[in-house]
Protein backbone atom coordinates (compact mmCIF):
# COMPACT_ATOMS: atom_id res chain seq x y z
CA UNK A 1 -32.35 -49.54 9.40
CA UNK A 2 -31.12 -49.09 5.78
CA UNK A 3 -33.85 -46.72 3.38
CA UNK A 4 -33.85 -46.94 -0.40
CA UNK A 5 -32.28 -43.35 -0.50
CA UNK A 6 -30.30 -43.75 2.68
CA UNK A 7 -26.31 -42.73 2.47
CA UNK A 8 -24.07 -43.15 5.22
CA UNK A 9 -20.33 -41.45 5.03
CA UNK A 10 -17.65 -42.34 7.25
CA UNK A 11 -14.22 -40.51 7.94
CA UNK A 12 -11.07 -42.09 9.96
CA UNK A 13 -7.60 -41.73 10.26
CA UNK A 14 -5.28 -44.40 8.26
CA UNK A 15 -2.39 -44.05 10.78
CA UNK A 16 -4.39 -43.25 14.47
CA UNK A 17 -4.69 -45.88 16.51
CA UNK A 18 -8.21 -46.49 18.43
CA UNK A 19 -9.31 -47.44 21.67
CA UNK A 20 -11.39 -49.86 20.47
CA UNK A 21 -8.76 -51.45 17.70
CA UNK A 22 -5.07 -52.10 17.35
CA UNK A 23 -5.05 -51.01 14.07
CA UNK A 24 -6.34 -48.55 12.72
CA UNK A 25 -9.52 -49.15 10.25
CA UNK A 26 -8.66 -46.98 7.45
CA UNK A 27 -5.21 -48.18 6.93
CA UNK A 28 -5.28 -49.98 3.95
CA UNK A 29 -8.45 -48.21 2.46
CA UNK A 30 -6.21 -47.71 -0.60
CA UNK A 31 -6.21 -51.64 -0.87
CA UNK A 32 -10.29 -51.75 -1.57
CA UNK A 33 -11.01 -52.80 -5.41
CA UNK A 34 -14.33 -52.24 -7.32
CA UNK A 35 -16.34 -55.59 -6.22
CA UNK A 36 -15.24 -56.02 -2.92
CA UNK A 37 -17.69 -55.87 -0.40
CA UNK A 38 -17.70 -54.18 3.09
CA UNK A 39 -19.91 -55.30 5.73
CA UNK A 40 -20.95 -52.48 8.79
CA UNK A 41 -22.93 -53.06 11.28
CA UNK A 42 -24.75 -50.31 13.50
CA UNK A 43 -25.33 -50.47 17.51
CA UNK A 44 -28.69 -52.23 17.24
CA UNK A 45 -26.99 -55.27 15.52
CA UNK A 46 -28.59 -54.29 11.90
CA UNK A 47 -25.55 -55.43 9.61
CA UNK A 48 -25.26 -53.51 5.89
CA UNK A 49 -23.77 -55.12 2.84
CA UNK A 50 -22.06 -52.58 0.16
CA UNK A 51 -20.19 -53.43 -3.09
CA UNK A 52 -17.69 -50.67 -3.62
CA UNK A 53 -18.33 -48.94 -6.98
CA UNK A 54 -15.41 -46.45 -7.33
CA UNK A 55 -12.13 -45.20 -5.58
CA UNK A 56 -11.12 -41.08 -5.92
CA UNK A 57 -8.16 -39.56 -5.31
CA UNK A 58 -8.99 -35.85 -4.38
CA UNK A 59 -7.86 -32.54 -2.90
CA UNK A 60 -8.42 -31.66 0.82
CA UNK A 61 -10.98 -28.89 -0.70
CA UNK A 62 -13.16 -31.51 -2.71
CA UNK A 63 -16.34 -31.37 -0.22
CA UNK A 64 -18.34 -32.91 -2.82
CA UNK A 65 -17.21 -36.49 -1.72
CA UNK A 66 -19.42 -35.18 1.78
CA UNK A 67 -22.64 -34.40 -0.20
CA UNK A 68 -25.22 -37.00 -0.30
CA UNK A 69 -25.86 -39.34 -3.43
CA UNK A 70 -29.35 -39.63 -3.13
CA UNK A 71 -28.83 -43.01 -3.41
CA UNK A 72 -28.18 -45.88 -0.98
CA UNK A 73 -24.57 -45.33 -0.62
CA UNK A 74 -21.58 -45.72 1.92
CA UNK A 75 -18.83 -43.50 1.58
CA UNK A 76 -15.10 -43.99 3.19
CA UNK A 77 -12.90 -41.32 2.91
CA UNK A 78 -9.46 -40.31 4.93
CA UNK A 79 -6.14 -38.91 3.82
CA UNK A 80 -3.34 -39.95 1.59
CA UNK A 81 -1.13 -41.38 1.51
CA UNK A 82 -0.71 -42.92 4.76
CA UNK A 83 1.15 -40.32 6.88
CA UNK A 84 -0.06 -37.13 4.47
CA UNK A 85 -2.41 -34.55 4.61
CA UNK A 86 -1.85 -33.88 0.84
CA UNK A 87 -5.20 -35.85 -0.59
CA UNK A 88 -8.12 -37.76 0.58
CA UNK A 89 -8.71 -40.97 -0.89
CA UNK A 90 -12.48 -41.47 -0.85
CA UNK A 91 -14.16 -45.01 -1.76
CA UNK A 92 -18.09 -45.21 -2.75
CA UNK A 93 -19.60 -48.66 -2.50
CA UNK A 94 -23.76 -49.32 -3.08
CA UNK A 95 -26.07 -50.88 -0.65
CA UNK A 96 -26.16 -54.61 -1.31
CA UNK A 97 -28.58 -55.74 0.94
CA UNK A 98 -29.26 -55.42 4.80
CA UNK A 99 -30.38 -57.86 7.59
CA UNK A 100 -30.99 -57.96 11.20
CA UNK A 101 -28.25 -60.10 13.15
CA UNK A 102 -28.51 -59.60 16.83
């Protein structure tokens, strides 16, 4: 269940394929724009609405995009470009709303 407070941050490969998927989530995290929303839903069917807020560009040795907001928050991050260890692209989006849907 989502908290007032609550951050969630999530880290995947933009070029690994998955078991689960074809292609691989992250790929066009570079394609996300300030507005769009992103929908993720957790194991007991609880589905989260974010609005993404801002989109970084940062070194391998930036941990800060790891430490937590202390706010309701979801952040992506994963490495770029495609293909490159060089940077991490990291995209923040804030809690929308949440709502049980299984």
């Amino acid at each position: 269940m989502v908290q007032h407070g609550a951050a969630g941050r999530i880290r995947q490969c933009r070029t690994c394929r998955t078991s689960y998927d074809q292609d691989p989530p992250f790929r066009d995290l570079d394609r996300l724009d300030n507005g769009d929303l992103i929908f993720v839903t957790d194991g007991s069917g609880f589905e989260v609405m974010h609005r993404v807020s801002d989109t970084f560009i940062v070194d391998p040795t930036d941990l800060w995009i790891t430490y937590d907001t202390g706010a309701s928050t979801l952040t992506m991050f994963a490495c770029h470009p495609k293909g490159s260890e060089r940077f991490r692209i990291m995209v923040r989006a804030d809690l929308v709303a949440g709502r049980r849907i299984a």
